[in-house]
PDB file of N, CA and C in Angstrom:
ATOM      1  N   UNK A   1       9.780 -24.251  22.753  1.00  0.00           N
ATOM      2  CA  UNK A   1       8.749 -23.403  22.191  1.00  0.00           C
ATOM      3  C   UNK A   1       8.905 -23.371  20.673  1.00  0.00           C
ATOM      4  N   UNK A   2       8.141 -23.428  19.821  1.00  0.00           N
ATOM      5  CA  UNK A   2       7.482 -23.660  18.590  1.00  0.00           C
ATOM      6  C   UNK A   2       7.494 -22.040  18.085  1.00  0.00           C
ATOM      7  N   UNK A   3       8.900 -22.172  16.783  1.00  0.00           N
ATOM      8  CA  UNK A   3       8.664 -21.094  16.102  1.00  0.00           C
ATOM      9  C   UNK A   3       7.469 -20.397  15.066  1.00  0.00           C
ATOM     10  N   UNK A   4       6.808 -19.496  15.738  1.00  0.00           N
ATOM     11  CA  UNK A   4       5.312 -19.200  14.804  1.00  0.00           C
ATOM     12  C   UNK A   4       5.197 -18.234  13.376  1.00  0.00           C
ATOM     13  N   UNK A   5       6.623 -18.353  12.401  1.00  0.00           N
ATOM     14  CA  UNK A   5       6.788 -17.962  11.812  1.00  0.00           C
ATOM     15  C   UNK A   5       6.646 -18.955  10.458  1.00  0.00           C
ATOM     16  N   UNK A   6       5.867 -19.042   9.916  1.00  0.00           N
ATOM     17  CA  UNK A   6       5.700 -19.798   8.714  1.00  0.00           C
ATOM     18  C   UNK A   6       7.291 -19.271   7.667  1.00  0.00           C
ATOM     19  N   UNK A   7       7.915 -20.714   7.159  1.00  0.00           N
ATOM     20  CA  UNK A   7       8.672 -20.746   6.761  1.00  0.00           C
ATOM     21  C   UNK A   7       8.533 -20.432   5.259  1.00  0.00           C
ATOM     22  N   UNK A   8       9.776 -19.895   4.782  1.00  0.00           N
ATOM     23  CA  UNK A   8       9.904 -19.225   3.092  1.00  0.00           C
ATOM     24  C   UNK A   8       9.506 -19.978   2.236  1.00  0.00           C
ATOM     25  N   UNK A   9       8.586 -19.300   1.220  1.00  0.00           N
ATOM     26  CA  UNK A   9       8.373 -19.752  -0.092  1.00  0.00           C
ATOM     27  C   UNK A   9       9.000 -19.781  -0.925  1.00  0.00           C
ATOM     28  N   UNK A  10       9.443 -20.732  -1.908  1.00  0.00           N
ATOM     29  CA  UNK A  10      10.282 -21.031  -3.295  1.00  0.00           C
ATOM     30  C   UNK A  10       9.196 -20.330  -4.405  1.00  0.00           C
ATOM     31  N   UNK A  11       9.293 -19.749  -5.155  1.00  0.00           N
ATOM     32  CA  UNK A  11       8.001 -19.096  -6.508  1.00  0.00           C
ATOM     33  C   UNK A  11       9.331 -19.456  -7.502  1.00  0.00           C
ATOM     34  N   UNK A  12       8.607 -19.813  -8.416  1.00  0.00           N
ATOM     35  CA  UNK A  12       9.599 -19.213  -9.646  1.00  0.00           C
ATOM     36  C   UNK A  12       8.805 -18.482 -10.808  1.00  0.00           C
ATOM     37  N   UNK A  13       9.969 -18.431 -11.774  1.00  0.00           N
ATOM     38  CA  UNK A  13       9.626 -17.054 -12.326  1.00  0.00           C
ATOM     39  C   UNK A  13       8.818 -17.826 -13.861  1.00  0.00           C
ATOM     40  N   UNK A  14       7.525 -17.185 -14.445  1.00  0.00           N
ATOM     41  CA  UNK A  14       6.940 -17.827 -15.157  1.00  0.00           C
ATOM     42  C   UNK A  14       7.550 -16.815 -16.429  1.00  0.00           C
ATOM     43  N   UNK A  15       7.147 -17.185 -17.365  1.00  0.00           N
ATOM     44  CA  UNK A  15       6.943 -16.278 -18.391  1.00  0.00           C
ATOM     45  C   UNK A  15       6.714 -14.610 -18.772  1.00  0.00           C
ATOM     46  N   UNK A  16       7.500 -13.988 -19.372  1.00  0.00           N
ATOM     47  CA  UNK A  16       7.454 -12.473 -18.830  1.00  0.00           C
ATOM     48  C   UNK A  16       7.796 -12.237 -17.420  1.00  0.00           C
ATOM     49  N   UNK A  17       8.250 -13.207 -16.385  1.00  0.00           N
ATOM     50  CA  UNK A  17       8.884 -12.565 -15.149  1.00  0.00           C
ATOM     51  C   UNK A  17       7.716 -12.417 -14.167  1.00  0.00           C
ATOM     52  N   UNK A  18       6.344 -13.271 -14.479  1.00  0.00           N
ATOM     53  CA  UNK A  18       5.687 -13.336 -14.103  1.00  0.00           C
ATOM     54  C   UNK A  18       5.817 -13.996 -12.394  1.00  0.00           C
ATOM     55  N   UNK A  19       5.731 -14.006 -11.394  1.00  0.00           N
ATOM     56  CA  UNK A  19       5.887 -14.445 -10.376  1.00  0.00           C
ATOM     57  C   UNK A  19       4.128 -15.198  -9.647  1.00  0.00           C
ATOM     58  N   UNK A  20       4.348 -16.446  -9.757  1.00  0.00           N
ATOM     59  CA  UNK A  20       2.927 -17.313  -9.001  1.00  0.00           C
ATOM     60  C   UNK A  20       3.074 -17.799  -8.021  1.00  0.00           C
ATOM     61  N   UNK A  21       2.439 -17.027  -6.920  1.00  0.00           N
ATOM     62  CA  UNK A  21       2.671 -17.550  -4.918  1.00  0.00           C
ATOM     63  C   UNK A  21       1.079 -17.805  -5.138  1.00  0.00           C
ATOM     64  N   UNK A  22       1.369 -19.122  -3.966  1.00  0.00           N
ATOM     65  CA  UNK A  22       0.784 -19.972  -3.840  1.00  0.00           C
ATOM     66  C   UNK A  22      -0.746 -19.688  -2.784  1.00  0.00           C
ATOM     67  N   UNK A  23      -1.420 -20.366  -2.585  1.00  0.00           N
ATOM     68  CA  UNK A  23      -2.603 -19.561  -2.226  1.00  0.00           C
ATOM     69  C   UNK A  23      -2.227 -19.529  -0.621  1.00  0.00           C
ATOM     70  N   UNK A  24      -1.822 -20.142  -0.241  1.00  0.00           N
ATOM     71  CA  UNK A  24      -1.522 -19.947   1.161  1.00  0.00           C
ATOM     72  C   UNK A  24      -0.885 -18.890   1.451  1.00  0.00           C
ATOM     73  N   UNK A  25       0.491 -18.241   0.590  1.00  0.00           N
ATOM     74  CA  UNK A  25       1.333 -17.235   0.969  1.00  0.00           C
ATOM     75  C   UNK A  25       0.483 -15.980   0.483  1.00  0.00           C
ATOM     76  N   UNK A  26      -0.279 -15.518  -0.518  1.00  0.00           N
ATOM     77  CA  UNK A  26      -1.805 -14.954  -0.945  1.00  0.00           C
ATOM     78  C   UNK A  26      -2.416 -14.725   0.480  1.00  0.00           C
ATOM     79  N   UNK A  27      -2.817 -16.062   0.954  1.00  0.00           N
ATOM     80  CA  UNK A  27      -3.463 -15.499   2.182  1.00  0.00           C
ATOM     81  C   UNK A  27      -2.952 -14.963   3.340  1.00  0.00           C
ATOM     82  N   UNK A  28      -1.783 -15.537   3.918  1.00  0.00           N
ATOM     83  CA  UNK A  28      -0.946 -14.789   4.808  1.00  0.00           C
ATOM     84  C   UNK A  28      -0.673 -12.975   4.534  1.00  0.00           C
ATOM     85  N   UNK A  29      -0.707 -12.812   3.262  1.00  0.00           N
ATOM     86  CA  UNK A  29      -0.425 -11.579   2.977  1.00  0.00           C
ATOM     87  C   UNK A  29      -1.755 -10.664   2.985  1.00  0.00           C
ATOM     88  N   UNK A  30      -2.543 -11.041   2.818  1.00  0.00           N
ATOM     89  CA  UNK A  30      -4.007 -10.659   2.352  1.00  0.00           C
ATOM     90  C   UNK A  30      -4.555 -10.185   0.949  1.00  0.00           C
ATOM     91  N   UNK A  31      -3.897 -10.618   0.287  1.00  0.00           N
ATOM     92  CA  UNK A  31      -3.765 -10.160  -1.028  1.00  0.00           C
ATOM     93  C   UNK A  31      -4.711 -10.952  -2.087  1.00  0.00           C
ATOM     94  N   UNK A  32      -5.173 -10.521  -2.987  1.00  0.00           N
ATOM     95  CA  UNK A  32      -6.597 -10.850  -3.549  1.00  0.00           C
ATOM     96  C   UNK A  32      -5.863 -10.974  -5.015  1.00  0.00           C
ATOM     97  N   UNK A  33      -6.175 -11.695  -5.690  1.00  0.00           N
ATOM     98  CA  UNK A  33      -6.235 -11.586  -7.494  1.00  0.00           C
ATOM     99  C   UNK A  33      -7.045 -10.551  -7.897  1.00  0.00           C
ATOM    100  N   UNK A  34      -5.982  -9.414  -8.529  1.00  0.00           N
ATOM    101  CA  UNK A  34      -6.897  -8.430  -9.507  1.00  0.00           C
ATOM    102  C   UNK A  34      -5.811  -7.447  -8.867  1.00  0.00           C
ATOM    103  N   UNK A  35      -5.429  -7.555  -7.164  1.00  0.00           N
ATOM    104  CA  UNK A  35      -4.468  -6.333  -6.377  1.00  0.00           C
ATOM    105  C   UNK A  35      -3.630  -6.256  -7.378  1.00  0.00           C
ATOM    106  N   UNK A  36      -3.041  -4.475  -7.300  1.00  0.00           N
ATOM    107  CA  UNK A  36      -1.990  -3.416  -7.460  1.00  0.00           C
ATOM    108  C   UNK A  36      -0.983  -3.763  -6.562  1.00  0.00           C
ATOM    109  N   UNK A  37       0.340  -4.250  -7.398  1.00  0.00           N
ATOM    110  CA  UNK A  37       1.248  -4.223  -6.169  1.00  0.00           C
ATOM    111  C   UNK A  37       2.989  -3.350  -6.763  1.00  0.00           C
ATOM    112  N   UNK A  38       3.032  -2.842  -5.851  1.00  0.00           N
ATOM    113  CA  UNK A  38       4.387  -1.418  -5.840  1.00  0.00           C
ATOM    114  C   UNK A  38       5.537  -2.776  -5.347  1.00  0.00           C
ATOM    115  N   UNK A  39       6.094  -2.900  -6.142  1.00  0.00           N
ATOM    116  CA  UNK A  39       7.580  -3.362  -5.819  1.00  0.00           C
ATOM    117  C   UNK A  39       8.239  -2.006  -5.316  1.00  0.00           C
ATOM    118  N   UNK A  40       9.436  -2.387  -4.726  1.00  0.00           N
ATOM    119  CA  UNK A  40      10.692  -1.846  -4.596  1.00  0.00           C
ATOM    120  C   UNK A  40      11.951  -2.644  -4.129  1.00  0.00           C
ATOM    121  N   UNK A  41      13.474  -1.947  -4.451  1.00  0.00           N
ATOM    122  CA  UNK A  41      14.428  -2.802  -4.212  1.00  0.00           C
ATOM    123  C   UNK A  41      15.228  -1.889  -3.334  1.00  0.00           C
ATOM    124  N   UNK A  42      15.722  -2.276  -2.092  1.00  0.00           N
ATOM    125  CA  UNK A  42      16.514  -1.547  -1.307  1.00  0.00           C
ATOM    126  C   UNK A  42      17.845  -1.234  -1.513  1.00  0.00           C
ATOM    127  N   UNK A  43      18.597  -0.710  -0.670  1.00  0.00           N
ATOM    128  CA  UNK A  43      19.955  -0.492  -0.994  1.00  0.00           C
ATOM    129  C   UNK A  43      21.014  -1.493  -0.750  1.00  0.00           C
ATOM    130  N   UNK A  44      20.495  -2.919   0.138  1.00  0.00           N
ATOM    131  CA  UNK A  44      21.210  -3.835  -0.073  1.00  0.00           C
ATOM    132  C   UNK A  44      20.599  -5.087  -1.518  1.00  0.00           C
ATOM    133  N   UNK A  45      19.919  -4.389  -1.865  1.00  0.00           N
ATOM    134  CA  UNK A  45      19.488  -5.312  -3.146  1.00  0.00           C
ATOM    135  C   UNK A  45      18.197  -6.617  -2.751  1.00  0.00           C
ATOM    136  N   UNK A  46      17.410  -5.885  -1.765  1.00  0.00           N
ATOM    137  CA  UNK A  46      16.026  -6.372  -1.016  1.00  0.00           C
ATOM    138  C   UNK A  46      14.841  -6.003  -1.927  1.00  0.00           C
ATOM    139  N   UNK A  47      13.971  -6.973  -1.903  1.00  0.00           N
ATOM    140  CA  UNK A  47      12.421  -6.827  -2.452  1.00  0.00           C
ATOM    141  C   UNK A  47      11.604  -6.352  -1.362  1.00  0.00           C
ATOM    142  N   UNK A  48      10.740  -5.549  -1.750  1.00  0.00           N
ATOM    143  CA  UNK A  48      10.080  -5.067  -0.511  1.00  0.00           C
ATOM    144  C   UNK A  48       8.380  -5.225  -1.967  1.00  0.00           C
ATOM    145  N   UNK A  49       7.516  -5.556  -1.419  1.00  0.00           N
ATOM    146  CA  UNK A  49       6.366  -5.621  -1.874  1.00  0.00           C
ATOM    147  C   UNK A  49       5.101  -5.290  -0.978  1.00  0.00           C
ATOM    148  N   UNK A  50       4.421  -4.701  -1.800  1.00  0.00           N
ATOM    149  CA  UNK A  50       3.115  -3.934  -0.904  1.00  0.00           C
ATOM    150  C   UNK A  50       1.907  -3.573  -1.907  1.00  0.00           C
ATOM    151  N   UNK A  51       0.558  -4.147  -1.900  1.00  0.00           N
ATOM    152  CA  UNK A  51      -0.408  -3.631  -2.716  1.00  0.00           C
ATOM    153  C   UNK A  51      -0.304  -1.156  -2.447  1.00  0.00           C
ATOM    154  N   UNK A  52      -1.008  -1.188  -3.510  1.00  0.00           N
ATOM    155  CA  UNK A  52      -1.360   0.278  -3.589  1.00  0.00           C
ATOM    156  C   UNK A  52      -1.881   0.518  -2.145  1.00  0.00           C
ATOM    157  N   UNK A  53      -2.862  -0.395  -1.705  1.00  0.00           N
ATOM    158  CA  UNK A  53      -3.532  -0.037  -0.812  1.00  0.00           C
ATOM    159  C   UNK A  53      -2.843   0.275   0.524  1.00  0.00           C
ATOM    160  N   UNK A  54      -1.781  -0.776   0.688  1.00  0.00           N
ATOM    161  CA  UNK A  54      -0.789  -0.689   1.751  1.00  0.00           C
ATOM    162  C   UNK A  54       0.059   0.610   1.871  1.00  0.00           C
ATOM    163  N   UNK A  55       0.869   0.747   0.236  1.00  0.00           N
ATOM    164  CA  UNK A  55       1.717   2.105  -0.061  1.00  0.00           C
ATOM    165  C   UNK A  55       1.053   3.650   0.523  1.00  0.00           C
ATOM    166  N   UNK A  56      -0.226   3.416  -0.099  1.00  0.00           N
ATOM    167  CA  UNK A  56      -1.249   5.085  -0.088  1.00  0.00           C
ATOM    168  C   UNK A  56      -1.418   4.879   1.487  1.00  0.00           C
ATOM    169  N   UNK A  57      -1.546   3.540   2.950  1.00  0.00           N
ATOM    170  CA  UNK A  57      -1.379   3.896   4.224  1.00  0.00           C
ATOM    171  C   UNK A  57       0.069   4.107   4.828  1.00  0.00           C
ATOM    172  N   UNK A  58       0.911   3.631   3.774  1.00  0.00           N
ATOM    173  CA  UNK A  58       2.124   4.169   4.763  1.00  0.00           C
ATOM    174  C   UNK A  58       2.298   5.754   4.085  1.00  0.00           C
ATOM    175  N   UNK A  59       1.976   5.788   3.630  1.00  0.00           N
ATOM    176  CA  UNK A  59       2.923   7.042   3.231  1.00  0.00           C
ATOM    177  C   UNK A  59       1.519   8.330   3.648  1.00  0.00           C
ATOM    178  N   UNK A  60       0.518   7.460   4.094  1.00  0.00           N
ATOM    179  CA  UNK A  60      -0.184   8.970   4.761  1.00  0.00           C
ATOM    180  C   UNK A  60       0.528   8.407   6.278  1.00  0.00           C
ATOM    181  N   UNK A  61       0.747   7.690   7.199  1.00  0.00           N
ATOM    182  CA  UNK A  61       1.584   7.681   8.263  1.00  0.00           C
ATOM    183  C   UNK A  61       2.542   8.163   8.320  1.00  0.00           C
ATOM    184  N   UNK A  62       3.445   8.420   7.027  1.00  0.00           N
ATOM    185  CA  UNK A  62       4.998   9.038   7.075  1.00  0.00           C
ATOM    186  C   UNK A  62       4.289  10.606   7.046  1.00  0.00           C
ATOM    187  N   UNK A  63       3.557  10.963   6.136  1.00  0.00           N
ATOM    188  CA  UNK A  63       3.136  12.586   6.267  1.00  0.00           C
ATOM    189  C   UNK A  63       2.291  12.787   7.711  1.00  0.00           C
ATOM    190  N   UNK A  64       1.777  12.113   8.572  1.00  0.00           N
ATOM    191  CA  UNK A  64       1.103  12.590   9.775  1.00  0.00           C
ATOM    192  C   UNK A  64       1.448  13.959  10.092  1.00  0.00           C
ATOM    193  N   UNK A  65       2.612  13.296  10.725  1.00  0.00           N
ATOM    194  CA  UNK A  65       3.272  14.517  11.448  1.00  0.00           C
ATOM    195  C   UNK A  65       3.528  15.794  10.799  1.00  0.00           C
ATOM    196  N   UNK A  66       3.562  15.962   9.608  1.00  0.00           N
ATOM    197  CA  UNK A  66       3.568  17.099   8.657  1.00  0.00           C
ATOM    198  C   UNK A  66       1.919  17.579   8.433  1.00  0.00           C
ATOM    199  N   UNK A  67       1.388  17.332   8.808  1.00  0.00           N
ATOM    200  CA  UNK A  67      -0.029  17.780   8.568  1.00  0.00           C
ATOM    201  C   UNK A  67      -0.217  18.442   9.261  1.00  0.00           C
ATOM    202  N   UNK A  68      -1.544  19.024   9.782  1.00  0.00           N
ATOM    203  CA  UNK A  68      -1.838  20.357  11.099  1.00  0.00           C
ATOM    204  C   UNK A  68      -3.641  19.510  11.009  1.00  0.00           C
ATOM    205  N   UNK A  69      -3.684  18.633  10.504  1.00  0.00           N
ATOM    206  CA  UNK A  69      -5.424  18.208  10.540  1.00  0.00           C
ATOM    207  C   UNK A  69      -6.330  18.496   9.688  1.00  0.00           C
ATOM    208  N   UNK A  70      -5.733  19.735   9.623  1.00  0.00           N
ATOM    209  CA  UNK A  70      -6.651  20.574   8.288  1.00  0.00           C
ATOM    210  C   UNK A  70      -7.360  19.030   7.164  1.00  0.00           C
ATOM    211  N   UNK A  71      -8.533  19.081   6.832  1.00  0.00           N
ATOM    212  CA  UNK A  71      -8.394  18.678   5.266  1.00  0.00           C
ATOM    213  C   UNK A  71      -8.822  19.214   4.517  1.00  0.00           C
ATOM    214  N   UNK A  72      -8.031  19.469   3.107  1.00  0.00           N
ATOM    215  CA  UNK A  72      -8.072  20.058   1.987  1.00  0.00           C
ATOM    216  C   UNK A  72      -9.504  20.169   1.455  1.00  0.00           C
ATOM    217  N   UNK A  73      -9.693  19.218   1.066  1.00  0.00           N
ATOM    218  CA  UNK A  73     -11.516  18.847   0.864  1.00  0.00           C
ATOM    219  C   UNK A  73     -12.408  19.530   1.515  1.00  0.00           C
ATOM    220  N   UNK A  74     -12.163  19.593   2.916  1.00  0.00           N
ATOM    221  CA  UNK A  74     -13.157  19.944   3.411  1.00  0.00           C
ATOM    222  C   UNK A  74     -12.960  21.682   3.454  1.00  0.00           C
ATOM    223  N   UNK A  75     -11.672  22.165   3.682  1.00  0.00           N
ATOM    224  CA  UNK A  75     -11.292  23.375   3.547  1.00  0.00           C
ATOM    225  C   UNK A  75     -12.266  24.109   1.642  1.00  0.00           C
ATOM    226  N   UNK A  76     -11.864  23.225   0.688  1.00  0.00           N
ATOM    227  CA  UNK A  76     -12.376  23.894  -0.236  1.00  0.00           C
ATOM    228  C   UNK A  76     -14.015  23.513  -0.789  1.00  0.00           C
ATOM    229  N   UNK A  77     -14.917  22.923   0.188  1.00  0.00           N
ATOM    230  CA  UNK A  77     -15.992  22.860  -0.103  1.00  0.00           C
ATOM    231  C   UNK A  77     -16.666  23.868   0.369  1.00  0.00           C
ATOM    232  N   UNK A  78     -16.360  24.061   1.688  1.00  0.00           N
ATOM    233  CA  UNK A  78     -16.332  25.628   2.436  1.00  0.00           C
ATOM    234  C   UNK A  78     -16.175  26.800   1.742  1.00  0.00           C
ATOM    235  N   UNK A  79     -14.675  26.785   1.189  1.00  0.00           N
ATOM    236  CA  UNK A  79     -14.630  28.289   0.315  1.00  0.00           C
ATOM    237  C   UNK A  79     -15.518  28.528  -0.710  1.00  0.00           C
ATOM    238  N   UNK A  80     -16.209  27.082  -1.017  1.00  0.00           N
ATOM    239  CA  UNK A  80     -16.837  26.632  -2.683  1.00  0.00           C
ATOM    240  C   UNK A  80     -18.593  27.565  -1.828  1.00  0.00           C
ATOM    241  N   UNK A  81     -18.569  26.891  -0.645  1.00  0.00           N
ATOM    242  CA  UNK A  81     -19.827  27.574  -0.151  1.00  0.00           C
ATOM    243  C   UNK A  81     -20.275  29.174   0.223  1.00  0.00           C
ATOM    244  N   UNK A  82     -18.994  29.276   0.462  1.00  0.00           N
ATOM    245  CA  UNK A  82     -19.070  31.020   0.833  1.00  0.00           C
ATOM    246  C   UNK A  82     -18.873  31.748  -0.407  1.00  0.00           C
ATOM    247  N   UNK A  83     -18.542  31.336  -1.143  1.00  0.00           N
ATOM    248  CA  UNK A  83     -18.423  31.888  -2.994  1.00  0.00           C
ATOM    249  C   UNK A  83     -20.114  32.283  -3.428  1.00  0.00           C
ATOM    250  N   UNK A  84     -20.858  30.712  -3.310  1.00  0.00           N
ATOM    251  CA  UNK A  84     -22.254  30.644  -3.551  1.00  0.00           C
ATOM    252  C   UNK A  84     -22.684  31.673  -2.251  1.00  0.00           C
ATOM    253  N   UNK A  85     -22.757  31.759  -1.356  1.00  0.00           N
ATOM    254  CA  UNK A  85     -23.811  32.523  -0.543  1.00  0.00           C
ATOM    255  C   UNK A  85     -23.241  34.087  -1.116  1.00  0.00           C
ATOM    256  N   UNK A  86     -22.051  34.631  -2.186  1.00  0.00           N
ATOM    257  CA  UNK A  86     -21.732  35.891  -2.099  1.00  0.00           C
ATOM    258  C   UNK A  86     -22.440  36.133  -3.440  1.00  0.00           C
ATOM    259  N   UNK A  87     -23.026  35.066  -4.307  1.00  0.00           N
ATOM    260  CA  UNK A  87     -23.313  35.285  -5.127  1.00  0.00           C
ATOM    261  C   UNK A  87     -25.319  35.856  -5.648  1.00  0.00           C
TER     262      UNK A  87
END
C-alpha cells in the first residue's frame, strides 16, 4: 500500500528571511498570495504555521466550551433597542 502523504519540501531562505514554497505546497495548504500568516515555535523548537484565518478558528474552538451561546452582538443590539423604545 502506497503512502498518501506527499513528501517534504526543501524552501530556502531568500532575502530578509523571506521564505518561497512552491505552488504545489501553496496549494496543499490552501493558502493564497496576499494571506496573513501567525508563525509560532514550540517548546521543542517546532514551526507551527497557520493563516489568521485558521488562528481566529482555532482559538474560537479552544473558547467553545467557555461560552454559554450567548452572543455579545446580538445581546447589545437588543439593549441598544430597548434604550430607543425608552426614549
Amino acid at each position: 500500500m502506497a503512502n498518501s502523504t506527499p513528501p517534504p519540501e526543501t524552501v530556502a531562505l531568500g532575502p530578509g528571511g523571506q521564505l518561497h514554497l512552491s505552488d504545489a505546497l501553496l496549494h496543499r495548504l490552501g493558502w493564497h498570495e496576499g494571506d496573513r500568516v501567525v508563525l509560532s515555535v514550540d517548546e521543542s523548537g517546532g514551526l507551527r504555521a497557520l493563516t489568521i484565518r485558521e488562528a481566529v478558528s482555532a482559538l474560537r474552538g479552544m473558547l467553545k466550551p467557555y461560552g454559554d451561546g450567548r452572543s455579545v452582538a446580538d445581546e447589545l443590539i437588543e439593549e441598544r433597542r430597548r434604550e430607543a423604545e425608552r426614549e
